[in-house]
PDB file of N, CA and C in Angstrom:
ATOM      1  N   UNK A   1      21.174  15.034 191.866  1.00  0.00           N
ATOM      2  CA  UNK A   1      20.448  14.239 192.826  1.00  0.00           C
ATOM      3  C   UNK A   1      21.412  13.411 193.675  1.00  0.00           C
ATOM      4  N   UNK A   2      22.767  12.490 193.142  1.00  0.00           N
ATOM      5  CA  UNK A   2      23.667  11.547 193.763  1.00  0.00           C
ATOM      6  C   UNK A   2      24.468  12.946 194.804  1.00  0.00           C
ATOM      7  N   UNK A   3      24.839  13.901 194.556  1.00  0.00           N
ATOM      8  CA  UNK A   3      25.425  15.220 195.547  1.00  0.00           C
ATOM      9  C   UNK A   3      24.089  15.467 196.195  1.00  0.00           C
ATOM     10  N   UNK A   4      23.233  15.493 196.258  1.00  0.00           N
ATOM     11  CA  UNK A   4      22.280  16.065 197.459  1.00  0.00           C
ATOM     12  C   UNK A   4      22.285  14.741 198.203  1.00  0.00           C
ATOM     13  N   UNK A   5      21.891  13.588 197.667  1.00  0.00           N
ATOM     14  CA  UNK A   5      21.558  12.426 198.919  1.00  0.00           C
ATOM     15  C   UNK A   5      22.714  12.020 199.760  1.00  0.00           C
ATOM     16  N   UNK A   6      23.726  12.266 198.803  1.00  0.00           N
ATOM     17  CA  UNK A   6      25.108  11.962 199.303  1.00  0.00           C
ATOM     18  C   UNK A   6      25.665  13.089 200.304  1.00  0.00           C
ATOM     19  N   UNK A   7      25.284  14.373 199.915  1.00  0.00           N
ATOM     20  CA  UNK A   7      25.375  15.295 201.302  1.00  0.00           C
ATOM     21  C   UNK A   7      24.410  15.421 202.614  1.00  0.00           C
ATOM     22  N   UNK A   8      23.335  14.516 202.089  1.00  0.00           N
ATOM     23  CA  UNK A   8      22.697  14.611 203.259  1.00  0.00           C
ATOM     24  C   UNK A   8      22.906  13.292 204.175  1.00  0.00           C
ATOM     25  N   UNK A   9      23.479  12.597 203.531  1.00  0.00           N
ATOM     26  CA  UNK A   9      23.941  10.917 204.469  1.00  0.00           C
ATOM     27  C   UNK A   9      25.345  11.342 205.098  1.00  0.00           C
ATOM     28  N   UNK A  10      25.805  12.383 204.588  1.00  0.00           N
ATOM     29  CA  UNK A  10      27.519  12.567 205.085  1.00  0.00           C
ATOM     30  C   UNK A  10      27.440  13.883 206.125  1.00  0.00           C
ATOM     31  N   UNK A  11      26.392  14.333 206.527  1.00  0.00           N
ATOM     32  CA  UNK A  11      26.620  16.283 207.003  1.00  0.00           C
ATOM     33  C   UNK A  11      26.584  15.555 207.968  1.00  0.00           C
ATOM     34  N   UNK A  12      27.573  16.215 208.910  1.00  0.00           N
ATOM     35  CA  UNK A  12      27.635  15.407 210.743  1.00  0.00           C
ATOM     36  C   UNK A  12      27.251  16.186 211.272  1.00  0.00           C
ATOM     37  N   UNK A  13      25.892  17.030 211.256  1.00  0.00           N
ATOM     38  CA  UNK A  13      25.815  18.091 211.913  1.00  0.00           C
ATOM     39  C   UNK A  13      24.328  17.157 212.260  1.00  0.00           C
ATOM     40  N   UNK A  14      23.613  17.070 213.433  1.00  0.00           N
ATOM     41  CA  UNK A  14      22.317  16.093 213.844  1.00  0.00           C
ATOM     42  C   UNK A  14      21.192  17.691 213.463  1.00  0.00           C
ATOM     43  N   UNK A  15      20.486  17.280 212.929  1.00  0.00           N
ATOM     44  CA  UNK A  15      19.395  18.395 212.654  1.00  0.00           C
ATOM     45  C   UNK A  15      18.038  18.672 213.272  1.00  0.00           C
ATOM     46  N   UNK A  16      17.441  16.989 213.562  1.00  0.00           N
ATOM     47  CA  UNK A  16      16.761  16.480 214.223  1.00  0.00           C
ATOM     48  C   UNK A  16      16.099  16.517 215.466  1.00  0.00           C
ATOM     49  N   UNK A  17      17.452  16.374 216.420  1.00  0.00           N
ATOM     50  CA  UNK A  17      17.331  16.357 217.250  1.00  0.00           C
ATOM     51  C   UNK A  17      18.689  16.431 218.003  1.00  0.00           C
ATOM     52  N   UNK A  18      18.842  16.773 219.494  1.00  0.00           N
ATOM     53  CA  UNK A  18      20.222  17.187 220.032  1.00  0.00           C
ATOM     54  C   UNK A  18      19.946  16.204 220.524  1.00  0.00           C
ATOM     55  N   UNK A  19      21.564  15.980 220.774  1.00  0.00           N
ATOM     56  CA  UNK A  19      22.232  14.617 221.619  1.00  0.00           C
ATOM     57  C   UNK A  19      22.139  14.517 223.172  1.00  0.00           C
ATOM     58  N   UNK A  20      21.748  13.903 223.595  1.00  0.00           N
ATOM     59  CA  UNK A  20      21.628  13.970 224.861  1.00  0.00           C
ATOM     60  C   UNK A  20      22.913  13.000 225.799  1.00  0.00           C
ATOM     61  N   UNK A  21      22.816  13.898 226.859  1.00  0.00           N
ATOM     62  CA  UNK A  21      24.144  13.709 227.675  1.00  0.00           C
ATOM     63  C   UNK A  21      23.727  12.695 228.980  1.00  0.00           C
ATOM     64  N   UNK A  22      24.013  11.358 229.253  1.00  0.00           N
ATOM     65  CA  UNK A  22      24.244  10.681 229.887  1.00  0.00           C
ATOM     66  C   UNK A  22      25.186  10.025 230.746  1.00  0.00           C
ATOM     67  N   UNK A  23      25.014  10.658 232.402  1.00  0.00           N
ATOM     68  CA  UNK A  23      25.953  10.570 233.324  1.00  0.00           C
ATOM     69  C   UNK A  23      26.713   9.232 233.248  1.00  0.00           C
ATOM     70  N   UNK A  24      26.114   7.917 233.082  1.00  0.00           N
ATOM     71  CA  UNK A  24      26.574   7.115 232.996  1.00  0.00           C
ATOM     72  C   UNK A  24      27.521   6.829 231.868  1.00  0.00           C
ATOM     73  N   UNK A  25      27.118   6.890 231.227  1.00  0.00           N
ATOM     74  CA  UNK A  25      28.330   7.011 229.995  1.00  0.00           C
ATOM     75  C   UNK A  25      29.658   7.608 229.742  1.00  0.00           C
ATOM     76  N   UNK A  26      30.595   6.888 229.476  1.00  0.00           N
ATOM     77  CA  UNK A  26      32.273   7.974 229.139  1.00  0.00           C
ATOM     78  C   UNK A  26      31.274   8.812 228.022  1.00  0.00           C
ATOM     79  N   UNK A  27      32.642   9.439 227.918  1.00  0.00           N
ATOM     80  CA  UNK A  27      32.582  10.942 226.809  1.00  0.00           C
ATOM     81  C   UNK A  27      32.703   9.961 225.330  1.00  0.00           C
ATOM     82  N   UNK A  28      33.620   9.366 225.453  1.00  0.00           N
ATOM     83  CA  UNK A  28      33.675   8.787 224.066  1.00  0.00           C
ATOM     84  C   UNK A  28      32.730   8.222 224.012  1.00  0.00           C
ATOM     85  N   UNK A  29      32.295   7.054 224.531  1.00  0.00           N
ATOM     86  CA  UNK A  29      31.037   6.052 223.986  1.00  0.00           C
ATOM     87  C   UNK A  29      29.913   6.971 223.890  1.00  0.00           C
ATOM     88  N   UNK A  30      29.888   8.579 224.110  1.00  0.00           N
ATOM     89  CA  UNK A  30      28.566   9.596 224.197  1.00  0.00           C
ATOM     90  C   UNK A  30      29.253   9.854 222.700  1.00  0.00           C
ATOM     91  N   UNK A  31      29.735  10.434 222.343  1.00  0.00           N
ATOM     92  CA  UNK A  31      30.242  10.386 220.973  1.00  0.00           C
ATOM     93  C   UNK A  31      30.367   9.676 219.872  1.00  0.00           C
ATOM     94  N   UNK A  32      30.470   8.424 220.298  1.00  0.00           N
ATOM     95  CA  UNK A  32      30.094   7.032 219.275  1.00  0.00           C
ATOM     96  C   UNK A  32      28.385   7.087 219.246  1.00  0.00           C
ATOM     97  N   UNK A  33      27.796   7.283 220.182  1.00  0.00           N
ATOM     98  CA  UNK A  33      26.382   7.045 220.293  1.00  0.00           C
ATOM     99  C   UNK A  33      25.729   7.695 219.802  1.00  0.00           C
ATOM    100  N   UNK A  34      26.856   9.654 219.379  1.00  0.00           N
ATOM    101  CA  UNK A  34      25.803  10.560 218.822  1.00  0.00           C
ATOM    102  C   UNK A  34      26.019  10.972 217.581  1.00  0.00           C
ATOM    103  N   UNK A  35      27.048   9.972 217.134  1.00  0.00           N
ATOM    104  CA  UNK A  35      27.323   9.875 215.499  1.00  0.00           C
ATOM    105  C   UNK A  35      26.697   8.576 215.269  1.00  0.00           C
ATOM    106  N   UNK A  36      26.657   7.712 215.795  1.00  0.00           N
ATOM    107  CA  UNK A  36      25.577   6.728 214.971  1.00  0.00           C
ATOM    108  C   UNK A  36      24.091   7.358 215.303  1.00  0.00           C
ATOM    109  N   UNK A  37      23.702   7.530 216.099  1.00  0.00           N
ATOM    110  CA  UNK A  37      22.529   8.362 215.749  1.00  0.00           C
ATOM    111  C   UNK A  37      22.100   9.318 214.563  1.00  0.00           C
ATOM    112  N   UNK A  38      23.322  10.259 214.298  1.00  0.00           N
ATOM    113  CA  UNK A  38      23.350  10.815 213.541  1.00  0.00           C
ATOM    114  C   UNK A  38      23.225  10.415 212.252  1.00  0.00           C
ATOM    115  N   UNK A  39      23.975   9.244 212.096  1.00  0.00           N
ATOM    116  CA  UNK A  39      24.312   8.737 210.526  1.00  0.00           C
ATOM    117  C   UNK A  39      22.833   7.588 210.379  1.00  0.00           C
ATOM    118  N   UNK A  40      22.323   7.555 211.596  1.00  0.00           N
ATOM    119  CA  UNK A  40      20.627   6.638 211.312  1.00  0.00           C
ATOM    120  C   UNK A  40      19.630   7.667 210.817  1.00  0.00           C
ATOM    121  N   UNK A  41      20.247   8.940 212.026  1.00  0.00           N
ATOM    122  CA  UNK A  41      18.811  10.554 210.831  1.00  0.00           C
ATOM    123  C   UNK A  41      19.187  10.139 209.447  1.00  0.00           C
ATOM    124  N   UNK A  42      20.379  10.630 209.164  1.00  0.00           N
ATOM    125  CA  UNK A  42      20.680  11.509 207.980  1.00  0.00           C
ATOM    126  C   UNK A  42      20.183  10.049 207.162  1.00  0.00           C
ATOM    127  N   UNK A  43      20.308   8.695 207.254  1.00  0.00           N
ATOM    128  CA  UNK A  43      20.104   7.499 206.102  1.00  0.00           C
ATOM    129  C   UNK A  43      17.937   8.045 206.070  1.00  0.00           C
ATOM    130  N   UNK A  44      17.607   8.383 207.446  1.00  0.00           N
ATOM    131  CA  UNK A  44      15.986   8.212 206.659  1.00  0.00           C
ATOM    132  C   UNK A  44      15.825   9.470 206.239  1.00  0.00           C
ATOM    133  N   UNK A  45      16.649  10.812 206.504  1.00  0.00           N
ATOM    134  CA  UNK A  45      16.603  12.057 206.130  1.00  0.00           C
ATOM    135  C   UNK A  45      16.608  11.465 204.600  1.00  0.00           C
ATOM    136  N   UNK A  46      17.846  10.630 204.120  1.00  0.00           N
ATOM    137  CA  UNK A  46      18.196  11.014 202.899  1.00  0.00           C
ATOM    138  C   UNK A  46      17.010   9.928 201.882  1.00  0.00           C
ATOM    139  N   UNK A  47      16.482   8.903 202.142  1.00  0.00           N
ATOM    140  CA  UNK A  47      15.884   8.049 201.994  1.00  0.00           C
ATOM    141  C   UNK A  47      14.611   8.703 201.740  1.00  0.00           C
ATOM    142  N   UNK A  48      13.603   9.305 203.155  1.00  0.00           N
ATOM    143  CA  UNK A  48      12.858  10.527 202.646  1.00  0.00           C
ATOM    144  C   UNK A  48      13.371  11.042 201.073  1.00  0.00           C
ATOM    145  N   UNK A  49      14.082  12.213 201.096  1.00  0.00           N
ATOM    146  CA  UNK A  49      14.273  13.007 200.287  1.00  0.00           C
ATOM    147  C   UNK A  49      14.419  12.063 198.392  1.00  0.00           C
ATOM    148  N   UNK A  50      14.308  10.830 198.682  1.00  0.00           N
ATOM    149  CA  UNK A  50      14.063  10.205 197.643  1.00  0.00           C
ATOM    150  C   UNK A  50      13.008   9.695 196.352  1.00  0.00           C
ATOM    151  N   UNK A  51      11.841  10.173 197.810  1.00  0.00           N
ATOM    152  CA  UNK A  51      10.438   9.712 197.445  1.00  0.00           C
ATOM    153  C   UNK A  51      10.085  11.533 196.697  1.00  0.00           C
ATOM    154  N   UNK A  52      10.291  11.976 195.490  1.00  0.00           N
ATOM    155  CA  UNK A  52       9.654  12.969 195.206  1.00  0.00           C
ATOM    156  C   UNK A  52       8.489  13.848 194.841  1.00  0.00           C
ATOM    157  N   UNK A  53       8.035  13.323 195.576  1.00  0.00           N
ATOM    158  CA  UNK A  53       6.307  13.915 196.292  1.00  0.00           C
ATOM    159  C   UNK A  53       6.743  15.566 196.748  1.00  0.00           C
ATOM    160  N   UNK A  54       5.664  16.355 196.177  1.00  0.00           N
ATOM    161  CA  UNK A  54       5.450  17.678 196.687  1.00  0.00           C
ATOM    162  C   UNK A  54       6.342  17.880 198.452  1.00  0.00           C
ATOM    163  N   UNK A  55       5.505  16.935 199.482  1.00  0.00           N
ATOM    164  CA  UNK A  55       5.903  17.544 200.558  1.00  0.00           C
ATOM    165  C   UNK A  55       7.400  17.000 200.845  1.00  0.00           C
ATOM    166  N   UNK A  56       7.896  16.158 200.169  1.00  0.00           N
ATOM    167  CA  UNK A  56       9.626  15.818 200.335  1.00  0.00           C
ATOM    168  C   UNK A  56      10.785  16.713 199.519  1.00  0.00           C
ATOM    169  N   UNK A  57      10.013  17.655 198.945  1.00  0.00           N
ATOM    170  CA  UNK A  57      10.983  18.382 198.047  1.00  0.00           C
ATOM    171  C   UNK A  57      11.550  19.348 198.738  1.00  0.00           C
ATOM    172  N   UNK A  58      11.130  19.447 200.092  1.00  0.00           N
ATOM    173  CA  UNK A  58      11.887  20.801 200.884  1.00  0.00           C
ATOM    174  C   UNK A  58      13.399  19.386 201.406  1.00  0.00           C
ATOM    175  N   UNK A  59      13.330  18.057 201.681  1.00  0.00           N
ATOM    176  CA  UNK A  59      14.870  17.661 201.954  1.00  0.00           C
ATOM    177  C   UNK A  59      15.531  17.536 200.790  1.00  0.00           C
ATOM    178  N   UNK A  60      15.270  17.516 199.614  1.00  0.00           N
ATOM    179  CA  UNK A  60      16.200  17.281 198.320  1.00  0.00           C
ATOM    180  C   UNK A  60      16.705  18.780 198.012  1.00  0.00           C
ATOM    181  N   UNK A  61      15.710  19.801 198.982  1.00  0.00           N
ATOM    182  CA  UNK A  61      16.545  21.360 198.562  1.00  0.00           C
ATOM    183  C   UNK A  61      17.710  21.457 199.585  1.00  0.00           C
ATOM    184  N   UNK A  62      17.054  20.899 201.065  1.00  0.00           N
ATOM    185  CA  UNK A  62      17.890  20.676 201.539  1.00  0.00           C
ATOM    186  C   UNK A  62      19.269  20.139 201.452  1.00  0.00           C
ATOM    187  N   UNK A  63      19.423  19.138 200.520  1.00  0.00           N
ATOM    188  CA  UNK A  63      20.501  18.212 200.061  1.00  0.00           C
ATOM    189  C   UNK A  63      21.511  19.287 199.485  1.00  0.00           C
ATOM    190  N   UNK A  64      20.661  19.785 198.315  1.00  0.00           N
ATOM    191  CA  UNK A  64      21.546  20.502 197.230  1.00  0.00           C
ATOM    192  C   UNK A  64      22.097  21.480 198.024  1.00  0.00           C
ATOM    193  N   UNK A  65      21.208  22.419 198.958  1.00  0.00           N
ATOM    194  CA  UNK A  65      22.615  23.241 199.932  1.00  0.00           C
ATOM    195  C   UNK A  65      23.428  22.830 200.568  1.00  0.00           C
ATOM    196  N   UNK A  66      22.973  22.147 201.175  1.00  0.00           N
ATOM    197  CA  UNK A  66      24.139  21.146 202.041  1.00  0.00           C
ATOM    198  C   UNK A  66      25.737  20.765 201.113  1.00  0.00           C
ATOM    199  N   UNK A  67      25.216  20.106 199.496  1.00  0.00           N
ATOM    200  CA  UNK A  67      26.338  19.683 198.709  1.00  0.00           C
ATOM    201  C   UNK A  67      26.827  21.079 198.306  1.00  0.00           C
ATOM    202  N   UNK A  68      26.208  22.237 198.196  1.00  0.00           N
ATOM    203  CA  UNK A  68      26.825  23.169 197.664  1.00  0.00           C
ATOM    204  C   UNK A  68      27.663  24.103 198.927  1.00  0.00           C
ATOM    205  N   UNK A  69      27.111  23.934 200.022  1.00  0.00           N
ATOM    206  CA  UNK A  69      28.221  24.276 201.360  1.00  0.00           C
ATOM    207  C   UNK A  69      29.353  23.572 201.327  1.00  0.00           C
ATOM    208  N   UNK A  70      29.190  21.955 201.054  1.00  0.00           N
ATOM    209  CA  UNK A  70      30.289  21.321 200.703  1.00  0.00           C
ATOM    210  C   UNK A  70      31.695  21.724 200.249  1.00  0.00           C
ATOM    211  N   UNK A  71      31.384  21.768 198.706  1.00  0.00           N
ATOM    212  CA  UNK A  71      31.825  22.005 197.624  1.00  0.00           C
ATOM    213  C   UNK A  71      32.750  23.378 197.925  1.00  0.00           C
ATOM    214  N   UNK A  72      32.094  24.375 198.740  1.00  0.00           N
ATOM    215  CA  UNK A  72      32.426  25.456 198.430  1.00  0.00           C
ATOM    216  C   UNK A  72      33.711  25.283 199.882  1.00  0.00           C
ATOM    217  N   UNK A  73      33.181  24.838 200.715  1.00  0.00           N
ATOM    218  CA  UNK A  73      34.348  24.355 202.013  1.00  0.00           C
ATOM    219  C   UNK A  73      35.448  23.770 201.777  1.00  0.00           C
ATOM    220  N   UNK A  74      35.391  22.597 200.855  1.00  0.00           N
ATOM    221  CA  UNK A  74      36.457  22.258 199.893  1.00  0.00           C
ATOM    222  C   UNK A  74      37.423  23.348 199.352  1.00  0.00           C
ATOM    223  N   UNK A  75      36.938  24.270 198.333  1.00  0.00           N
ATOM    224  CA  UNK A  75      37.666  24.995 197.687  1.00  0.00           C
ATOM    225  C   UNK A  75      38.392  25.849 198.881  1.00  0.00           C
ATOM    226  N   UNK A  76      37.262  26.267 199.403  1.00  0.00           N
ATOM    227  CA  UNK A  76      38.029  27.664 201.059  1.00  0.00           C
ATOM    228  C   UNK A  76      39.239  26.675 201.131  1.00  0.00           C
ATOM    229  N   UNK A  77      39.017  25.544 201.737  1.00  0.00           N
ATOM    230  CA  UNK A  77      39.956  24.756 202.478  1.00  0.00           C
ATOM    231  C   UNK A  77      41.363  24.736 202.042  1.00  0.00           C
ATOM    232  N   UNK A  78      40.919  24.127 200.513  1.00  0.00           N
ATOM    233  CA  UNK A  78      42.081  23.386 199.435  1.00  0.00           C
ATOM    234  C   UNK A  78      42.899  24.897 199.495  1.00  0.00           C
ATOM    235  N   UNK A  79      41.925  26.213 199.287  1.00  0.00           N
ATOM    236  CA  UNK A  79      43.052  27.340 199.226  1.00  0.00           C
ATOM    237  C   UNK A  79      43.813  27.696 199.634  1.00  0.00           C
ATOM    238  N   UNK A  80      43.213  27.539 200.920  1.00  0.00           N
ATOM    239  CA  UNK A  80      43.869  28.463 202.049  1.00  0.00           C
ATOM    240  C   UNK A  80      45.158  27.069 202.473  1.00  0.00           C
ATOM    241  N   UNK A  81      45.163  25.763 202.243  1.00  0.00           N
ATOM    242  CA  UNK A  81      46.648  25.196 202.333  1.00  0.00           C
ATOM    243  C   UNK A  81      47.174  25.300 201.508  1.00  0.00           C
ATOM    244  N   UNK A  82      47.052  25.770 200.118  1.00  0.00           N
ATOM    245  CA  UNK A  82      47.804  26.106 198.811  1.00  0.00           C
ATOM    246  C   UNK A  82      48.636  27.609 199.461  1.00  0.00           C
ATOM    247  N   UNK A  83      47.724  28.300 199.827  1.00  0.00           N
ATOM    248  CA  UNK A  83      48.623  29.778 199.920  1.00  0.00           C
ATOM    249  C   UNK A  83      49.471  29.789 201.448  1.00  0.00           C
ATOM    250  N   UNK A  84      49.380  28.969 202.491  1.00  0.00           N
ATOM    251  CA  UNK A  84      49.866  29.091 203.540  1.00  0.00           C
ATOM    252  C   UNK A  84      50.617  27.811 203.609  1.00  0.00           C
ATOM    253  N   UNK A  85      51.220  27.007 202.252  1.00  0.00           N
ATOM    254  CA  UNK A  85      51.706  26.294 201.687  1.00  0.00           C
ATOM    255  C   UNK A  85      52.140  25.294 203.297  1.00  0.00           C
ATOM    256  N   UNK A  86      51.183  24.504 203.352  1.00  0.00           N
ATOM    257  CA  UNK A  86      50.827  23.655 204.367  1.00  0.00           C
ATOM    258  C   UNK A  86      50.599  22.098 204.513  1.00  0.00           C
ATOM    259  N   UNK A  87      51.222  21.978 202.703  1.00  0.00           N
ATOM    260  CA  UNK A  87      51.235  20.618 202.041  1.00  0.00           C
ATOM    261  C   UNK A  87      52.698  20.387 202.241  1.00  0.00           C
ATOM    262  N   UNK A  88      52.631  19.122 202.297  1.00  0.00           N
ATOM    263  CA  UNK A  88      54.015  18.632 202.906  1.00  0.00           C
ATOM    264  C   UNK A  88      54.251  17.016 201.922  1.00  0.00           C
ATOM    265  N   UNK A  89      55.358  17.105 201.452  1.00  0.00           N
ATOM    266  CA  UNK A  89      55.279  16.162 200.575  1.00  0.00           C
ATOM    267  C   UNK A  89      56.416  15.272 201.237  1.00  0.00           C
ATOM    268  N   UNK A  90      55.932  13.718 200.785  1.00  0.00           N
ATOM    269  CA  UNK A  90      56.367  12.629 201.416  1.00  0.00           C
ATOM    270  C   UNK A  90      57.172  12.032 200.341  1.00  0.00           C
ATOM    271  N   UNK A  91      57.621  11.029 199.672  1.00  0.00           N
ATOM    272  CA  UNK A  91      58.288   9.936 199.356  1.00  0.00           C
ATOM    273  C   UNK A  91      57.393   9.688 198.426  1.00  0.00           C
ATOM    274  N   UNK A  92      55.973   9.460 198.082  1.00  0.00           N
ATOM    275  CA  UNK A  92      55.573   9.066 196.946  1.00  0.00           C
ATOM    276  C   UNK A  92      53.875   9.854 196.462  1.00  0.00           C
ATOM    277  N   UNK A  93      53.977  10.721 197.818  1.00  0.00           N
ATOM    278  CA  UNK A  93      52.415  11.728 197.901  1.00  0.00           C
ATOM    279  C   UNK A  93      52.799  12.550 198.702  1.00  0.00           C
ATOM    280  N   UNK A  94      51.943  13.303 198.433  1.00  0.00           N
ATOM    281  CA  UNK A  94      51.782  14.816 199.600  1.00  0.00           C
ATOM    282  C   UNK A  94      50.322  14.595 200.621  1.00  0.00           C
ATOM    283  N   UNK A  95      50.619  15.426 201.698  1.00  0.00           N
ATOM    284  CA  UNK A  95      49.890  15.212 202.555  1.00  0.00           C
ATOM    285  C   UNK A  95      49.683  16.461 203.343  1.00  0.00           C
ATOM    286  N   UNK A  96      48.603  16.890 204.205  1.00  0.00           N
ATOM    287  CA  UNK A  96      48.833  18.159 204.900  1.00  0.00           C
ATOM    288  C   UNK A  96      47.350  17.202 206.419  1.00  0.00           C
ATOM    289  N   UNK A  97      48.175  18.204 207.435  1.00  0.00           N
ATOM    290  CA  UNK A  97      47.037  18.297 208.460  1.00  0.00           C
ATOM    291  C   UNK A  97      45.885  18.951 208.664  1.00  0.00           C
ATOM    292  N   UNK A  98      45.100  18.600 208.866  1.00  0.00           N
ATOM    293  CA  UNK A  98      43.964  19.700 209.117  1.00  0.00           C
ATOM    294  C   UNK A  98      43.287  19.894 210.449  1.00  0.00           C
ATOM    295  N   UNK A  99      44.331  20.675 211.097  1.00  0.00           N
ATOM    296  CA  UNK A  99      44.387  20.963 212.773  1.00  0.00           C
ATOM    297  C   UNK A  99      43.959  22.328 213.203  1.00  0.00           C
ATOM    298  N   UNK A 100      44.020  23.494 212.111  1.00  0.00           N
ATOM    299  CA  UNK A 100      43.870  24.690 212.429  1.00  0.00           C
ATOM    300  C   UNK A 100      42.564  24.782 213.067  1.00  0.00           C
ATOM    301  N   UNK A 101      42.297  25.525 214.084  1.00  0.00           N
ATOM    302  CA  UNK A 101      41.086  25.828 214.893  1.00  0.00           C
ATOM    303  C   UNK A 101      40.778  27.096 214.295  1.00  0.00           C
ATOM    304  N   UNK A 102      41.464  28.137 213.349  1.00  0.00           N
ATOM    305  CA  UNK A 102      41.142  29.270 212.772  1.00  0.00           C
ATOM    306  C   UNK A 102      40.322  28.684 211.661  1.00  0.00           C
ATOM    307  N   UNK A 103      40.138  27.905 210.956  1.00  0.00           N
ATOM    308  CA  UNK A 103      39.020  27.345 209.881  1.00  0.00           C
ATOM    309  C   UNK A 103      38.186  26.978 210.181  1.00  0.00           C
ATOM    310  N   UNK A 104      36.855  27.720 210.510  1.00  0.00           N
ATOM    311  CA  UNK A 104      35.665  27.346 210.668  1.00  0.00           C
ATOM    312  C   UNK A 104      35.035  24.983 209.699  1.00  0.00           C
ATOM    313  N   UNK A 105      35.848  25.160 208.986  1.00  0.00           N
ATOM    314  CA  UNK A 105      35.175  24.388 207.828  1.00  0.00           C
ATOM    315  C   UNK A 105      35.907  23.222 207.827  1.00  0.00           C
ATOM    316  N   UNK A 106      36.832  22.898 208.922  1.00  0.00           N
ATOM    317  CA  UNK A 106      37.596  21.873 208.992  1.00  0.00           C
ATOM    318  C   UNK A 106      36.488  20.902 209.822  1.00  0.00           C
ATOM    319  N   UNK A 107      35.197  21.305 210.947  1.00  0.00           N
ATOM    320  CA  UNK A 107      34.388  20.342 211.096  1.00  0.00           C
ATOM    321  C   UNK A 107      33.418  19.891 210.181  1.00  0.00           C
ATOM    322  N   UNK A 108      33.765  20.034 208.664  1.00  0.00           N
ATOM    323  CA  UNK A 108      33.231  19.126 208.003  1.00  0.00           C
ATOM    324  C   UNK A 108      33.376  18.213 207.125  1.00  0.00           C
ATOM    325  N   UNK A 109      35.006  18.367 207.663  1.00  0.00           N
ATOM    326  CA  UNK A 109      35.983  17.433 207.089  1.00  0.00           C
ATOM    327  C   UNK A 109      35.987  15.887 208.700  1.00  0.00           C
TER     328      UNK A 109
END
């Protein structure tokens, strides 16, 4: 249950509804505006999915895929810098970038 609510307060993907584009606005402050939007769905998305009543059980299924897309993006991820040895070690930790545009799964990092 704490991995589904917790993937559904964290997925930056807006489900809801699309962001709308306003001439007046820079690009960035349209981007600040459509991640806090986002992170206001996903708190009553996940808030919903709390109350477990018959008709809220389709967002808590929701949740659990969401955490299990997660999970599994993680591992792709963690692999594929293990084998294209892309970790770079510093002075007291290691560290790697996550810049590749060939990884689909880096926008959900």
């Amino acid at each position: 249950m704490a991995y589904a609510i917790t993937s559904l307060l964290e997925h930056p993907i807006r489900s809801s509804k699309d962001t709308e584009n306003n001439s007046n606005q820079t690009q960035a402050a349209s981007i600040v505006n459509g991640v806090h939007e986002c992170l206001f769905d996903n708190f009553w998305q996940a808030y919903d999915a709390l109350d477990l009543k018959q008709t809220n059980m389709h967002l808590l299924m929701k949740g659990i895929e969401l955490a299990k897309e997660m999970q599994m993006a993680i591992v792709r991820v963690g692999v594929s810098l293990i084998e294209k040895k892309e970790i770079k070690k510093g002075v007291s930790f290691r560290y790697c970038i996550l810049e590749n545009s060939y990884l689909k799964d880096i926008t959900l990092f």
